[in-house]
Protein backbone atom coordinates (compact mmCIF):
# COMPACT_ATOMS: atom_id res chain seq x y z
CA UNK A 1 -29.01 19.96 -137.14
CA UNK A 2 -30.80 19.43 -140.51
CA UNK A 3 -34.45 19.61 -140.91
CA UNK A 4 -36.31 16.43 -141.79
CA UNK A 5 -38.31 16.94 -145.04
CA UNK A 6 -39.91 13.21 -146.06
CA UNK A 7 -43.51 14.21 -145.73
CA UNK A 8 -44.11 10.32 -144.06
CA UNK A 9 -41.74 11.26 -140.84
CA UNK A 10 -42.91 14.81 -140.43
CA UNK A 11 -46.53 13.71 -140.24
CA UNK A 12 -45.39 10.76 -138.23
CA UNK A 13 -46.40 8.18 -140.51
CA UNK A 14 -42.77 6.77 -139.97
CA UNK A 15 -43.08 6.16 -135.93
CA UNK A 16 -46.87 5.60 -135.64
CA UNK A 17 -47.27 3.17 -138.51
CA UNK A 18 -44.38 2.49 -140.12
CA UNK A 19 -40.37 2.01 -139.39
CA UNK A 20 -38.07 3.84 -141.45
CA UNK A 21 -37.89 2.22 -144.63
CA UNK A 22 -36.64 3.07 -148.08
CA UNK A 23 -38.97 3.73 -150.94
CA UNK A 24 -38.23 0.91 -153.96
CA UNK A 25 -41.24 0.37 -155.52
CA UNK A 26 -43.74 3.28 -157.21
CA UNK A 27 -46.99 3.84 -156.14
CA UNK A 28 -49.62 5.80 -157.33
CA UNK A 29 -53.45 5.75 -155.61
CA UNK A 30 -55.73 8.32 -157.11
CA UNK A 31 -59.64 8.61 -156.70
CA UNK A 32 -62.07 9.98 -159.89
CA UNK A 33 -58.58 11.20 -161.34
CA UNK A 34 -56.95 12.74 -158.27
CA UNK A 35 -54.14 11.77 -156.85
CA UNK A 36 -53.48 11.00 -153.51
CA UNK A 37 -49.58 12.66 -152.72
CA UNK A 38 -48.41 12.81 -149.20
CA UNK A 39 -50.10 15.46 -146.64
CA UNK A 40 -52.99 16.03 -149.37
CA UNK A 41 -56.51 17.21 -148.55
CA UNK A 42 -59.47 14.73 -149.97
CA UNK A 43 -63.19 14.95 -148.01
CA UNK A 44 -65.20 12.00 -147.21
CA UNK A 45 -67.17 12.53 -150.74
CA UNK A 46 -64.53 12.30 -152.62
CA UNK A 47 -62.93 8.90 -151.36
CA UNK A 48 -66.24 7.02 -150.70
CA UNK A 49 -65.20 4.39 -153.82
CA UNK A 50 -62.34 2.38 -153.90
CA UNK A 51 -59.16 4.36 -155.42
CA UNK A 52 -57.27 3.15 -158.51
CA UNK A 53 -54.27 1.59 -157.22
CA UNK A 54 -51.13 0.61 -159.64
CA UNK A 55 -47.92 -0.62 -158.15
CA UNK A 56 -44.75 -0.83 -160.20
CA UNK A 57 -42.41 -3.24 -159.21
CA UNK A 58 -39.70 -5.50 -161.78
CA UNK A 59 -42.43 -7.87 -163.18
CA UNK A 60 -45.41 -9.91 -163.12
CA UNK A 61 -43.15 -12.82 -160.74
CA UNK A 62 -43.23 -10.22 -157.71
CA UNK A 63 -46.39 -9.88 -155.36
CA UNK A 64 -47.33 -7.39 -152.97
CA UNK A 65 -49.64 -6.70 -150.56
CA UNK A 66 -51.77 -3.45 -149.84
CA UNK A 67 -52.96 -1.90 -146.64
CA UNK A 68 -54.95 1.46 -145.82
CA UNK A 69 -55.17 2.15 -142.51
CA UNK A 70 -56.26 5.19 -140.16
CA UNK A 71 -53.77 5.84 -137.41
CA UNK A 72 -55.97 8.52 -135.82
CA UNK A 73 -58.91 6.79 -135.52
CA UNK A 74 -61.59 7.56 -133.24
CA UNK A 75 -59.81 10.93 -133.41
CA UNK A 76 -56.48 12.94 -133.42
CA UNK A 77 -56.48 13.37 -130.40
CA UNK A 78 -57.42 10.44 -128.57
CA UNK A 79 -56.35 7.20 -130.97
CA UNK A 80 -57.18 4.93 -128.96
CA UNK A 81 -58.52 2.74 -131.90
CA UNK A 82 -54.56 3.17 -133.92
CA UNK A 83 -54.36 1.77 -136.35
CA UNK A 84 -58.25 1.32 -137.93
CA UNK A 85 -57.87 -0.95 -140.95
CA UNK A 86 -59.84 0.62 -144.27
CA UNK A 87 -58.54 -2.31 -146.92
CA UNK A 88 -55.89 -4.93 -147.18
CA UNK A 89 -55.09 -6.64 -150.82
CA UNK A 90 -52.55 -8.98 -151.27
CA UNK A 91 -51.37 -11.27 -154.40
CA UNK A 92 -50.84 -7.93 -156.42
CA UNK A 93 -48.81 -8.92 -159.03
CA UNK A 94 -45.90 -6.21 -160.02
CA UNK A 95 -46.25 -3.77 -162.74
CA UNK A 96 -50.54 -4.03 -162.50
CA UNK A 97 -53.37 -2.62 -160.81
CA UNK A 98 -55.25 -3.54 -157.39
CA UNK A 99 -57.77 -4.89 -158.75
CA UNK A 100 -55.38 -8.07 -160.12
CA UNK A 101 -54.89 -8.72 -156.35
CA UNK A 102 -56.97 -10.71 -153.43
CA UNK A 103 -58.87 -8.79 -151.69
CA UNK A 104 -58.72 -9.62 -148.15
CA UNK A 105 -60.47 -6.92 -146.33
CA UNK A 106 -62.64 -5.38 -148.29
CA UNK A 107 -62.72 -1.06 -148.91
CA UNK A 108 -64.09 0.64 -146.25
CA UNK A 109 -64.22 4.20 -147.01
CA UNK A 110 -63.16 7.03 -144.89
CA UNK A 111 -65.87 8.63 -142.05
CA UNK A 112 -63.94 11.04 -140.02
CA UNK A 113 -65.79 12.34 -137.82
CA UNK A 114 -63.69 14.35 -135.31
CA UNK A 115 -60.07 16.68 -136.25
CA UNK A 116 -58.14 15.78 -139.68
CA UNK A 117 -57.32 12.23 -140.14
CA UNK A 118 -54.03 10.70 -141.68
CA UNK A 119 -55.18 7.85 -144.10
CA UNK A 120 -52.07 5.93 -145.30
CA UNK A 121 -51.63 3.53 -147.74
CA UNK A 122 -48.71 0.79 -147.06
CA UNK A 123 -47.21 -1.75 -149.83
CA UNK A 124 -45.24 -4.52 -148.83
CA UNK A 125 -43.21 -6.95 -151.22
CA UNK A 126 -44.04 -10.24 -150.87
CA UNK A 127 -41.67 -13.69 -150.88
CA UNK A 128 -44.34 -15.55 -153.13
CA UNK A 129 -48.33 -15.86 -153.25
CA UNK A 130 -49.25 -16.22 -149.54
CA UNK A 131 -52.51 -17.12 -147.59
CA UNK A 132 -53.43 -13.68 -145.51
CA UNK A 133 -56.15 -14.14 -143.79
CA UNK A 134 -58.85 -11.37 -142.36
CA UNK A 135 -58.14 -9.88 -138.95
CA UNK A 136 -61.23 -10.40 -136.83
CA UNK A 137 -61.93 -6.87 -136.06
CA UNK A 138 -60.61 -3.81 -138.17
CA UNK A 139 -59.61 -1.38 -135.34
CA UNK A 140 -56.62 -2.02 -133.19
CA UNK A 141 -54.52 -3.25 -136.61
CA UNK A 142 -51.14 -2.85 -136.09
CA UNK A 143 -49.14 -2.54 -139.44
CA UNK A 144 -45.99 -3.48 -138.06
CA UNK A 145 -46.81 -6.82 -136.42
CA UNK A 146 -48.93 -7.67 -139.66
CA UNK A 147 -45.48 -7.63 -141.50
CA UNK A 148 -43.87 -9.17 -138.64
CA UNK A 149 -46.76 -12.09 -139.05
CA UNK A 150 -46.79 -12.89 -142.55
CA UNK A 151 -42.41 -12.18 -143.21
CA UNK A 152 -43.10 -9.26 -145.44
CA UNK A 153 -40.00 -7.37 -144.00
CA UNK A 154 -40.26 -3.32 -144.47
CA UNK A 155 -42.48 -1.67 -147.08
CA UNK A 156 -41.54 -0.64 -150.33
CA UNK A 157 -43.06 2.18 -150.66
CA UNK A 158 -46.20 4.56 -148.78
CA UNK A 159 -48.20 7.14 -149.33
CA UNK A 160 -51.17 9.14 -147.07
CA UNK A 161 -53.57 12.09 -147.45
CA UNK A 162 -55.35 13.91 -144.83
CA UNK A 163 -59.42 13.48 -144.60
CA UNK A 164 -61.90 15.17 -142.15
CA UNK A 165 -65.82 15.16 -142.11
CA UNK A 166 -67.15 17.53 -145.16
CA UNK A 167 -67.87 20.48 -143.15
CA UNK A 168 -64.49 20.38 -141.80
CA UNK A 169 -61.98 23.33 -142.28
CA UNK A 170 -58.32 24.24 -142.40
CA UNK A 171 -55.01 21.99 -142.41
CA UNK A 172 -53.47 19.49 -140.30
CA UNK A 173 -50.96 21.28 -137.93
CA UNK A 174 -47.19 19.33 -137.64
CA UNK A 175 -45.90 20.21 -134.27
CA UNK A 176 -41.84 20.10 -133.76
């Protein structure tokens, strides 16, 4: 039997956030110059601003939506607050940056504070500009019902880096 090898079902971002999907769109999130690629180690320090966010995409016609979320949140081991919601952006238009978007839920930056956390961040093609409005309550999102919600089918494309509290030490463990 081959060995899976996409970084986003070997973590188990694909099965705790996210169904299988197929990557169509790039994106690339970096923060002060760094970026973010899957399974990568950032600290709290160095992803306490927003990241630079650019989506690709055909053209300027084509919006997408945004979401960071913490699927281990209050820890690892016990998430019994999956998925905590960090930012959610919609109206990006293709081929720009974030920051061209509406910012729905504000960036909350990353406070691990027990075991390595998986911080993921989700796009989603959208049928046309769209009215999203603010969950009530951050923790408890659920990614997949969110698309379900507002008809934004699968994502186009995901990335997510690990993150635990500064004095933290070594590397998230994949069991088989």
């Amino acid at each position: 039997m081959p060995r899976e090898t996409d970084p986003l079902v070997v973590a188990k971002i694909v099965g705790d956030v996210l169904d299988p999907f197929k990557k169509s769109v790039t994106l690339k999130v970096s923060y002060n110059g760094r970026d973010v690629s899957n399974g990568r180690e950032f600290k709290p320090s160095q992803v306490e601003r927003q990241p630079r966010v650019e989506v690709g995409g055909g053209d300027l016609q084509t919006f997408y939506t945004l979401l960071m979320v913490d699927p281990d949140a209050p820890s690892p081991s016990d998430p019994n607050l999956r998925e905590y919601l960090h930012w959610l952006v919609t109206d990006i238009p293709g081929t720009t940056a974030v920051n061209f978007g509406q910012e729905v839920s504000c960036y909350e930056c990353p406070k691990p504070r027990m075991g390595i956390h998986r911080f993921v961040f989700v796009l989603f093609q959208q049928l046309g500009r769209q009215t999203v409005y603010a969950p009530g309550w951050r923790q408890n999102f659920n990614t997949k019902e969110f698309a379900k919600i507002y008809n934004l089918g699968s994502p186009v494309a995901a990335v997510y880096f690990n993150c635990q509290r500064e004095s933290g030490s070594g590397g998230r463990r994949i069991s088989n």
